[in-house]
PDB file of N, CA and C in Angstrom:
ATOM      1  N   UNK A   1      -5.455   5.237   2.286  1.00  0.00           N
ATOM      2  CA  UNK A   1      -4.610   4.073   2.337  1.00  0.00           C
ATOM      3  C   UNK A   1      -3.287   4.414   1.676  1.00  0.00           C
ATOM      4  N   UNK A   2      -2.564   4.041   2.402  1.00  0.00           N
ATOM      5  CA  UNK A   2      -1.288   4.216   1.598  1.00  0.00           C
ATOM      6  C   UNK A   2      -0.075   2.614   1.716  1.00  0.00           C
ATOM      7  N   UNK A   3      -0.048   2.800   0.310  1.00  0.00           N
ATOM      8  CA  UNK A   3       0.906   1.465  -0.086  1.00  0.00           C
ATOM      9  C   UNK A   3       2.378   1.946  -0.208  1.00  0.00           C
ATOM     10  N   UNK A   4       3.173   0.836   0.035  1.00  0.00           N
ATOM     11  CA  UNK A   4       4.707   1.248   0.474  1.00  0.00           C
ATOM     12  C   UNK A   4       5.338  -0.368  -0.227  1.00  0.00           C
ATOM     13  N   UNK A   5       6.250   0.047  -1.091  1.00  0.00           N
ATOM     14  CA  UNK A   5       6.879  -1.266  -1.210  1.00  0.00           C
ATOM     15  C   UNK A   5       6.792  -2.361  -0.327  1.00  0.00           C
ATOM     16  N   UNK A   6       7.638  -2.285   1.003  1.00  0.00           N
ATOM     17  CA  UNK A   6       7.930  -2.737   1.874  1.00  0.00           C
ATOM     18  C   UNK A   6       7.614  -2.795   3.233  1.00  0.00           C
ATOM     19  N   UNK A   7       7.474  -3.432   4.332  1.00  0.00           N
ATOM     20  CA  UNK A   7       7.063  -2.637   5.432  1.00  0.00           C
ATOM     21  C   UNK A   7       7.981  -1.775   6.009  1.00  0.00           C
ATOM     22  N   UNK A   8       7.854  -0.822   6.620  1.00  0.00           N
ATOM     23  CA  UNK A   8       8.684   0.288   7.239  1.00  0.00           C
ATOM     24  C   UNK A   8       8.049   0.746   8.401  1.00  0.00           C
ATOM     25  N   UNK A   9       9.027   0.232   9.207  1.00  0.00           N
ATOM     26  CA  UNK A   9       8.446   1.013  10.639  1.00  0.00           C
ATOM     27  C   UNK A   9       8.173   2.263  10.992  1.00  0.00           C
ATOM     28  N   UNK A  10       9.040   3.365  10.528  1.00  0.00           N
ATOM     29  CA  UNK A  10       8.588   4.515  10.507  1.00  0.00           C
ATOM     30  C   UNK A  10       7.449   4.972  10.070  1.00  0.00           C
ATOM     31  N   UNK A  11       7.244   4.172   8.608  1.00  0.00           N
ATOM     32  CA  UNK A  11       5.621   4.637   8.154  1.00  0.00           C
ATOM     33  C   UNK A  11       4.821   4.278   9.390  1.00  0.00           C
ATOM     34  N   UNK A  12       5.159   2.963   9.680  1.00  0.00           N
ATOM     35  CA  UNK A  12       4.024   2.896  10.474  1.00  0.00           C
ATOM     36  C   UNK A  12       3.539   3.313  11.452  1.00  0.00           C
ATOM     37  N   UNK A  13       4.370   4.089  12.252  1.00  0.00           N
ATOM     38  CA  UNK A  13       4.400   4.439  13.633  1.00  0.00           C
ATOM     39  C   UNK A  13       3.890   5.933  13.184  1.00  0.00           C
ATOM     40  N   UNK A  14       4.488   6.482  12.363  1.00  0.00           N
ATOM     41  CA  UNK A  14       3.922   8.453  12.171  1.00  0.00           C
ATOM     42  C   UNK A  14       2.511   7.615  11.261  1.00  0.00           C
ATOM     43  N   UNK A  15       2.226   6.917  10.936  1.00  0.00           N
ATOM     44  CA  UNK A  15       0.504   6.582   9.904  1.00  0.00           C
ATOM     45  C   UNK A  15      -0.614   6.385  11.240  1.00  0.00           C
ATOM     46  N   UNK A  16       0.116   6.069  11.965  1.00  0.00           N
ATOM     47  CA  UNK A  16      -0.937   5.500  12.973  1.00  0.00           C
ATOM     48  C   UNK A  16      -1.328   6.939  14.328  1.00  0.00           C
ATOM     49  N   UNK A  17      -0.434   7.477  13.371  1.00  0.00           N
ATOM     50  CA  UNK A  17      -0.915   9.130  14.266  1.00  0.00           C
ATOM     51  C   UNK A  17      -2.266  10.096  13.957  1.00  0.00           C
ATOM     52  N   UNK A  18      -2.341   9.263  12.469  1.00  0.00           N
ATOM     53  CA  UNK A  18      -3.754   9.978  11.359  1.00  0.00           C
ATOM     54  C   UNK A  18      -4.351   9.565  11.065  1.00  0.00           C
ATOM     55  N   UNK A  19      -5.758   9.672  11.301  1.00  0.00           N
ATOM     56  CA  UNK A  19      -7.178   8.838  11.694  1.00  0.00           C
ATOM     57  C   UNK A  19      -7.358   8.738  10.183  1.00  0.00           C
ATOM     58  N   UNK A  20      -7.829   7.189  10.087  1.00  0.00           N
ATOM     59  CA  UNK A  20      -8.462   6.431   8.723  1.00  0.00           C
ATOM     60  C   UNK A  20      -7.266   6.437   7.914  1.00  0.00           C
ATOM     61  N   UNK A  21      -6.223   6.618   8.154  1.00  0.00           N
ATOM     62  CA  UNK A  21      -5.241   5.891   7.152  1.00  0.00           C
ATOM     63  C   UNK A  21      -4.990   4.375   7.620  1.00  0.00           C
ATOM     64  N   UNK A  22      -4.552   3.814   6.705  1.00  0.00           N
ATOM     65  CA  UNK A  22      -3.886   2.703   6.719  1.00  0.00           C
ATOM     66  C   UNK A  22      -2.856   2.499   6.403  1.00  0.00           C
ATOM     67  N   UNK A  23      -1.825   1.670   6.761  1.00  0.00           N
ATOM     68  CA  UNK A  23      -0.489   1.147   5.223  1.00  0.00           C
ATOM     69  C   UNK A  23      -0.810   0.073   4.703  1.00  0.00           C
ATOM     70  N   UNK A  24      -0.413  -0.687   3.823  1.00  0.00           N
ATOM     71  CA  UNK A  24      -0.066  -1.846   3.445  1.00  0.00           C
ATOM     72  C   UNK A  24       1.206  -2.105   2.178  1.00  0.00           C
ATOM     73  N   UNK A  25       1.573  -3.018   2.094  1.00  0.00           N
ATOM     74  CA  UNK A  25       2.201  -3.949   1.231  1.00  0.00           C
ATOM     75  C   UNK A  25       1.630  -3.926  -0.314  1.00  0.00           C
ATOM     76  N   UNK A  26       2.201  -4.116  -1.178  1.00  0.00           N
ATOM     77  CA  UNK A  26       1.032  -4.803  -2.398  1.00  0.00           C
ATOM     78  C   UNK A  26       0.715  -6.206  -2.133  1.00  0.00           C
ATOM     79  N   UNK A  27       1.674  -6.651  -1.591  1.00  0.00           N
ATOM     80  CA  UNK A  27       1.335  -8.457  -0.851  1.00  0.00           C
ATOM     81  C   UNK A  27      -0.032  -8.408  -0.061  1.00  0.00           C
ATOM     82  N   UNK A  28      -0.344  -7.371   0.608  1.00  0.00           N
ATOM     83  CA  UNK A  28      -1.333  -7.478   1.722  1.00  0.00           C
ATOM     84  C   UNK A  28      -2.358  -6.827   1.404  1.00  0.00           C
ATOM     85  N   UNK A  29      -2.346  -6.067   0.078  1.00  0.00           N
ATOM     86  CA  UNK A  29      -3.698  -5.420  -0.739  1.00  0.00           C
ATOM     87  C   UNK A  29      -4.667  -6.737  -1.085  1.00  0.00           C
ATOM     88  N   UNK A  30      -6.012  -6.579  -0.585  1.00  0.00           N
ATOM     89  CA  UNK A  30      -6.865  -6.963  -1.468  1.00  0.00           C
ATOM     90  C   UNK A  30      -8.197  -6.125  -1.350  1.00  0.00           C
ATOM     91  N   UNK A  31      -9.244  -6.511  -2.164  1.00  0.00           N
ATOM     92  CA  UNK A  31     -10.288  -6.274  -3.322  1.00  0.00           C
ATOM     93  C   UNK A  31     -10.818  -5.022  -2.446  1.00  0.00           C
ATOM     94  N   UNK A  32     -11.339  -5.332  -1.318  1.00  0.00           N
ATOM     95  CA  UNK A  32     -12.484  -4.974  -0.234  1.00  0.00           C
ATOM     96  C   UNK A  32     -11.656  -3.926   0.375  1.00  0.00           C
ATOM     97  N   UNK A  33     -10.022  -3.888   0.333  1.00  0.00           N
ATOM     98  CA  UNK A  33      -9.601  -2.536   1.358  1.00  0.00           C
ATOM     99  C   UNK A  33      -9.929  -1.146  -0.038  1.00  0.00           C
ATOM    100  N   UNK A  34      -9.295  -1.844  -0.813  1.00  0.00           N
ATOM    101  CA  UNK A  34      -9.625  -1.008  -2.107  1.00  0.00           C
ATOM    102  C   UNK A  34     -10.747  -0.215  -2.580  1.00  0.00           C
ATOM    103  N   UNK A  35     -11.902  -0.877  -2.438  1.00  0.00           N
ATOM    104  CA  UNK A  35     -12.833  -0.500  -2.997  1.00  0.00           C
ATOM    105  C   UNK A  35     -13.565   0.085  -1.482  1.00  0.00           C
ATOM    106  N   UNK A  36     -12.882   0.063  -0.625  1.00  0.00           N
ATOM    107  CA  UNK A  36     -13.482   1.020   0.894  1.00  0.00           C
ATOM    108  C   UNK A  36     -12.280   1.752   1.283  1.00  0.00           C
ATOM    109  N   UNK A  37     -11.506   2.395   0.320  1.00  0.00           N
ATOM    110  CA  UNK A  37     -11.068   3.688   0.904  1.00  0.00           C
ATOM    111  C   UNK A  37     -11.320   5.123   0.046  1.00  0.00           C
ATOM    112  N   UNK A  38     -10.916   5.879   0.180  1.00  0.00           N
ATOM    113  CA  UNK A  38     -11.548   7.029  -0.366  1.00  0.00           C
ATOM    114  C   UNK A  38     -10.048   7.800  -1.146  1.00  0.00           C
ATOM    115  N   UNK A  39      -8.825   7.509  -0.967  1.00  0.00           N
ATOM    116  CA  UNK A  39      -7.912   7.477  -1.637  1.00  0.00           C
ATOM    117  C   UNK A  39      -6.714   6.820  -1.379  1.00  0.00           C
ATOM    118  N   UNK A  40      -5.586   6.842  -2.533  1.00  0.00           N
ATOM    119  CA  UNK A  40      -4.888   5.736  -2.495  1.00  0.00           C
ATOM    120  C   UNK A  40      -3.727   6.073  -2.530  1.00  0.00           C
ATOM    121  N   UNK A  41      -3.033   6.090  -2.142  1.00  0.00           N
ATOM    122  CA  UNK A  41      -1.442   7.298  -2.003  1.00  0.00           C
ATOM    123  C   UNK A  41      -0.411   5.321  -2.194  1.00  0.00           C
ATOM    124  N   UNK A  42       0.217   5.340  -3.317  1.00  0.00           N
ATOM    125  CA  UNK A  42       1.678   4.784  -3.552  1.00  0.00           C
ATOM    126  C   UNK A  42       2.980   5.314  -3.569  1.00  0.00           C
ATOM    127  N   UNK A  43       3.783   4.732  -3.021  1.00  0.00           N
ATOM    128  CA  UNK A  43       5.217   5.175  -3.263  1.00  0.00           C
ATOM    129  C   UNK A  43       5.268   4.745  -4.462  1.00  0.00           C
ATOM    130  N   UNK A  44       6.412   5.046  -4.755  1.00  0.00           N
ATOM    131  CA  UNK A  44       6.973   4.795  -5.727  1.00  0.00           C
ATOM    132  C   UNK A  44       7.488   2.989  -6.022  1.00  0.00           C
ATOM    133  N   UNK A  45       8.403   2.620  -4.914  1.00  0.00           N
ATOM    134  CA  UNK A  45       8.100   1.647  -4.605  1.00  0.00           C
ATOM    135  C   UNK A  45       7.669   0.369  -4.690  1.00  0.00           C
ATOM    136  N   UNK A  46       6.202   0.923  -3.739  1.00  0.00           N
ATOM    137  CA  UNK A  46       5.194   0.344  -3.849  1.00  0.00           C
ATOM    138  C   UNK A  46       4.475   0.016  -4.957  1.00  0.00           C
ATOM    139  N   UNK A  47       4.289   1.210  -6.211  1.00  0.00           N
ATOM    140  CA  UNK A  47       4.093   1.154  -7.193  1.00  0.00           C
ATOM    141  C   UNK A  47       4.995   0.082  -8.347  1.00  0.00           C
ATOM    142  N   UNK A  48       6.027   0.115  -7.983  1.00  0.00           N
ATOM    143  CA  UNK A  48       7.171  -0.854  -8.594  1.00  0.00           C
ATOM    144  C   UNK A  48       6.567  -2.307  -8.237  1.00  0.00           C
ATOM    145  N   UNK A  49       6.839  -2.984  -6.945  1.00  0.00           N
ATOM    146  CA  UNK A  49       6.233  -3.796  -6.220  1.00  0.00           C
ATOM    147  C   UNK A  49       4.868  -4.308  -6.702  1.00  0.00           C
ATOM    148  N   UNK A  50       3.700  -3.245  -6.820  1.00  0.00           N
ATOM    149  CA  UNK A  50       2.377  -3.705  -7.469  1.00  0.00           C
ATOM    150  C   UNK A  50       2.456  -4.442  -8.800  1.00  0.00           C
ATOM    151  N   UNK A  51       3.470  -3.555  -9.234  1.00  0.00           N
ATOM    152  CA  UNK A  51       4.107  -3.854 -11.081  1.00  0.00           C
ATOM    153  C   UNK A  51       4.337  -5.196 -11.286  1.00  0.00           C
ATOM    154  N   UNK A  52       5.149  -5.339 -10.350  1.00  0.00           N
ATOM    155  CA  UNK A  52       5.859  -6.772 -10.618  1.00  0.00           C
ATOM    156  C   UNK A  52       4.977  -7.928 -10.005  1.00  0.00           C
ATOM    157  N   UNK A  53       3.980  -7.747  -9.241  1.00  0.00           N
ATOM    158  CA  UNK A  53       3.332  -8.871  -8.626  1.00  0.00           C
ATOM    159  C   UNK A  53       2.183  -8.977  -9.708  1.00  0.00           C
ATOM    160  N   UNK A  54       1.585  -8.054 -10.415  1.00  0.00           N
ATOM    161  CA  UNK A  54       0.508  -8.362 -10.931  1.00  0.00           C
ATOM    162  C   UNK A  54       0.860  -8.263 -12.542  1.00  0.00           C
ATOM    163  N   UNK A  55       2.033  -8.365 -13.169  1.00  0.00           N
ATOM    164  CA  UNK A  55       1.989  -8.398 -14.771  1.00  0.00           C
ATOM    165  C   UNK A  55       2.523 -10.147 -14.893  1.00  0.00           C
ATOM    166  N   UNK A  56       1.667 -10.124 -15.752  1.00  0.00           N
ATOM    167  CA  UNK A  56       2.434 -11.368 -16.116  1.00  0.00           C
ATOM    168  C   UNK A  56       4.135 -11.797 -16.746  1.00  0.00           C
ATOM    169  N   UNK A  57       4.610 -12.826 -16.416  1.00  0.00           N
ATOM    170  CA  UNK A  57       5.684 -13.391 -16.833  1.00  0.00           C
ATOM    171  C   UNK A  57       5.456 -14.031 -18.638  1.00  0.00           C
ATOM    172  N   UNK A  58       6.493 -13.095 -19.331  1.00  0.00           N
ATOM    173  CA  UNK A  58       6.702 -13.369 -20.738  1.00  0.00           C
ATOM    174  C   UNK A  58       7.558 -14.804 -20.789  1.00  0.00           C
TER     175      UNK A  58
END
């Protein structure tokens, strides 16, 4: 699986060339894709993106 900030068409079009990947969003992650893939590739990004959706507000 691989997470991407944003959607991007390019990812998507060369991802869908390689069997059992996926993309997603951090918006469009949940519990069950997670815990059924076998690894997890973030951008950078994406990683930013995860950051900010799931820490709490001080």
């Amino acid at each position: 699986m691989l997470v991407t900030g944003e959607a991007n068409k390019n990812v998507l079009l060369s991802a869908r060339n390689i069997q059992k990947v996926t993309v997603a969003t951090p918006v469009a992650l949940n519990t069950h894709d997670l815990l059924n893939t076998d690894t997890l590739l973030l951008s950078e990004d994406g990683l930013k993106s995860l950051e900010q959706l799931y820490t709490p507000a001080e």
